[in-house]
Structures are given as C-alpha cells and as structure tokens.
Protein backbone atom coordinates (compact mmCIF):
# COMPACT_ATOMS: atom_id res chain seq x y z
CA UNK A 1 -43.39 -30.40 -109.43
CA UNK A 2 -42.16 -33.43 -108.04
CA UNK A 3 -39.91 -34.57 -105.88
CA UNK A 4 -37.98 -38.21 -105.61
CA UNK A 5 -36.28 -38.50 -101.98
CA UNK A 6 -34.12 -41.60 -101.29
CA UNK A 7 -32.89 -43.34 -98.00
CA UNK A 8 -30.82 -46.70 -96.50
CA UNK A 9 -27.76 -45.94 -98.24
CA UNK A 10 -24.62 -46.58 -95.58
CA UNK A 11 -21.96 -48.53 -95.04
CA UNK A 12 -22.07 -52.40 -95.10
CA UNK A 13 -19.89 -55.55 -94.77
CA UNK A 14 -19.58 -57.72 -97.30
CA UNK A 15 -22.31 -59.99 -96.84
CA UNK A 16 -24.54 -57.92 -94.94
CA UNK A 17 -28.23 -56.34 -96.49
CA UNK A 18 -29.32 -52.50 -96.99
CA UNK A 19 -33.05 -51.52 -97.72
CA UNK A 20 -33.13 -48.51 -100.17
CA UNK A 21 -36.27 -46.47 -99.91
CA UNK A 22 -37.48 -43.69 -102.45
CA UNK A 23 -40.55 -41.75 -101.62
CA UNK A 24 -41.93 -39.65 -104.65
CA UNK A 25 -44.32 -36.88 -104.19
CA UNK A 26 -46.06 -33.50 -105.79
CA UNK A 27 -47.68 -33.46 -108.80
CA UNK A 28 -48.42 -37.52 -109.60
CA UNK A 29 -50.62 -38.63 -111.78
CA UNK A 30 -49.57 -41.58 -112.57
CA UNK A 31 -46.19 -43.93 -112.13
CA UNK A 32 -45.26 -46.41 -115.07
CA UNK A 33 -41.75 -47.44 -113.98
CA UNK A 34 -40.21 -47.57 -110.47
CA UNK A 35 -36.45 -48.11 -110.75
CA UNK A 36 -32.85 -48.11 -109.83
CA UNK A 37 -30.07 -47.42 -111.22
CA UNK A 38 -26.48 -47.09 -109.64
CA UNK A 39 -22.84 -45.40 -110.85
CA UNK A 40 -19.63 -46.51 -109.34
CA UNK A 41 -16.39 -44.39 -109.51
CA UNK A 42 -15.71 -44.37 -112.98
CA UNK A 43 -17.98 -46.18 -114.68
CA UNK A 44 -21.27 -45.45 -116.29
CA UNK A 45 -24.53 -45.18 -114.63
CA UNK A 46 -26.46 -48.63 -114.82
CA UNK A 47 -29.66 -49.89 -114.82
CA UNK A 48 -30.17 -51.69 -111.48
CA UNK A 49 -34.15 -52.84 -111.40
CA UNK A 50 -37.23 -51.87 -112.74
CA UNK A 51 -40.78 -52.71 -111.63
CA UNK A 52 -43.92 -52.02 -113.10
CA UNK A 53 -47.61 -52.43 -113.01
CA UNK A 54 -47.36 -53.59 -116.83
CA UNK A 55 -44.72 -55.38 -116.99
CA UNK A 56 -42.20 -58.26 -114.88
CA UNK A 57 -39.37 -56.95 -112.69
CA UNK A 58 -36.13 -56.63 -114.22
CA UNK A 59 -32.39 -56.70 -112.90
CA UNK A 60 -29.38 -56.10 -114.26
CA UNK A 61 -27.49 -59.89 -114.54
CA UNK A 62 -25.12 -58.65 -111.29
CA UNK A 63 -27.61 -58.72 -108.88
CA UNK A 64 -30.01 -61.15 -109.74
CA UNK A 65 -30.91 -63.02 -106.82
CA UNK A 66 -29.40 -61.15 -104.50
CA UNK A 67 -31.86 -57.86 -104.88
CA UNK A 68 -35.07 -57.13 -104.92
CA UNK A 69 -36.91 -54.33 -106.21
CA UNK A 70 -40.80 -53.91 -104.45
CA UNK A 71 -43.24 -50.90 -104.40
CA UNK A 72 -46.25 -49.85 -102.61
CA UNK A 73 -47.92 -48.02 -105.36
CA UNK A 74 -50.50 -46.32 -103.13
CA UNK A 75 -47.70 -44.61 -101.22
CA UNK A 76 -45.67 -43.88 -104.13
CA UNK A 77 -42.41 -45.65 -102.74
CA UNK A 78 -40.12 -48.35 -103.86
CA UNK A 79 -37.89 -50.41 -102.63
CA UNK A 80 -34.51 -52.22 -103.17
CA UNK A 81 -33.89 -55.11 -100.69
CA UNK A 82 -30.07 -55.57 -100.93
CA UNK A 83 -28.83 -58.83 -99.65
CA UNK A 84 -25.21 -60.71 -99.94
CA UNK A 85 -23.61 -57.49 -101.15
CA UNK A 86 -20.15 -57.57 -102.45
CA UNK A 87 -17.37 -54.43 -102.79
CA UNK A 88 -18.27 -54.46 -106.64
CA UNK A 89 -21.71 -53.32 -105.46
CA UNK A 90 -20.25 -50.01 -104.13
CA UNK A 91 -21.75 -47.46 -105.82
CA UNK A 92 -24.00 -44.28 -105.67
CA UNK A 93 -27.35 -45.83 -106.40
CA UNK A 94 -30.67 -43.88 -107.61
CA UNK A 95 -34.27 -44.34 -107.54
CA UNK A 96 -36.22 -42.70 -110.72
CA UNK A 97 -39.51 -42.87 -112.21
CA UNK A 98 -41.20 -42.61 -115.45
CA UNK A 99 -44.44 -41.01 -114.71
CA UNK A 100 -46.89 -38.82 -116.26
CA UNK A 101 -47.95 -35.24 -114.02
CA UNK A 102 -51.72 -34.99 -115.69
CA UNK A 103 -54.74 -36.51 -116.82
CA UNK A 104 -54.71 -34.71 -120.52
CA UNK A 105 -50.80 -35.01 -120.97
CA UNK A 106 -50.05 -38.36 -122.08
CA UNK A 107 -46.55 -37.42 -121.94
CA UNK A 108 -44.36 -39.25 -119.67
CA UNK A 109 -41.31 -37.67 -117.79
CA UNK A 110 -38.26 -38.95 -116.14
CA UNK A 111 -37.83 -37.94 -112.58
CA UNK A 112 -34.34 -39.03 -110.10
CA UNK A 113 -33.71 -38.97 -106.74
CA UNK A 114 -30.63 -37.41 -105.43
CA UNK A 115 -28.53 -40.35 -104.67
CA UNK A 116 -27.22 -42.14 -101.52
CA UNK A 117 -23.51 -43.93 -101.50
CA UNK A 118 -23.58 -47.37 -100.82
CA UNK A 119 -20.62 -49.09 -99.79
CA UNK A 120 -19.47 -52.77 -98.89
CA UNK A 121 -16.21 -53.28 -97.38
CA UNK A 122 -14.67 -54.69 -94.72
C-alpha cells in the first residue's frame, strides 16, 4: 500500500509564499512523476507541476515563475515553493505520483494525497 500525505496548505496574503510538502511512503519501488495538481470551487482539477528524473519540470502557464516544484527523491517528498500568490491561486491543491510498487510489475499506478486548501486573500 501506499500512502501520499501533504502539508503547508493555509491561509496567505496576496503576495506572500507557502511551501507544500508531500511525503509518500509503503510499498515504493520506484517514482516516475512527482506532481501537483490543484481544483478551485467550480472548476476542474488542473495540472499544477510535474518533475521527473526523465524528463524537465513542467507548469501549468499560471504559475510559471512564480512556483516551483523540487523533490528529494531519496526521501520520497516533493515540493511546491509558492511565491507572489494571487486570490486566483485559491484552490485545494494535491500532490500525486506515478509510480510503480514492484520490481516484476512494470505497471505504473497513480497515487494522490488528500488535499490541503490554499487560500490568498486579504
């Protein structure tokens, strides 16, 4: 089994930085994609960032230059540096992964944290 667990989510001004942090643990063999995604009220859930061994970062057109997605592969955890935030970033952000659970399964599985609310206002 495993397990995605997020934190940093809170209440910021506009302007002002949050760190996300997702820990993933249990059964990990191995993690293609770290990522984050985020859903505000009525909209669709969006792809935030992605980072991967394999491939460049990628952010969503919003929040280029203003976020940045990192990861310490040897702990498992990722993180989203959230600087010069704006009330259009409020939203219920996620951490996932793409990650395979064995050695002999080449099969690779989507996992999601829980979520944490994120909002900017003033």
């Amino acid at each position: 089994q495993v397990q995605l667990v997020e934190s940093g989510g809170g209440l910021v001004q506009p302007g002002g930085s949050l760190r996300l942090s997702c820990a993933a643990s249990g059964n990990i063999f191995s993690i293609a994609v770290m990522g984050w995604y985020r859903q505000a009220p009525g909209k669709e859930r969006e792809l935030v960032a992605t980072i991967a061994t394999a491939a460049p970062t990628n952010y969503a057109d919003s929040v280029k230059g203003r976020f940045t997605i990192s990861r310490d592969s040897a702990k498992n955890r990722w993180y989203l540096q959230m600087n010069s935030l704006k009330p259009e970033d409020t939203a219920v952000y996620y951490c996932n992964a793409d990650l395979t659970t064995s050695p002999t399964r080449a099969t690779m599985n989507r996992y999601w944290g829980q979520g944490t609310q994120v909002t900017v206002s003033s």
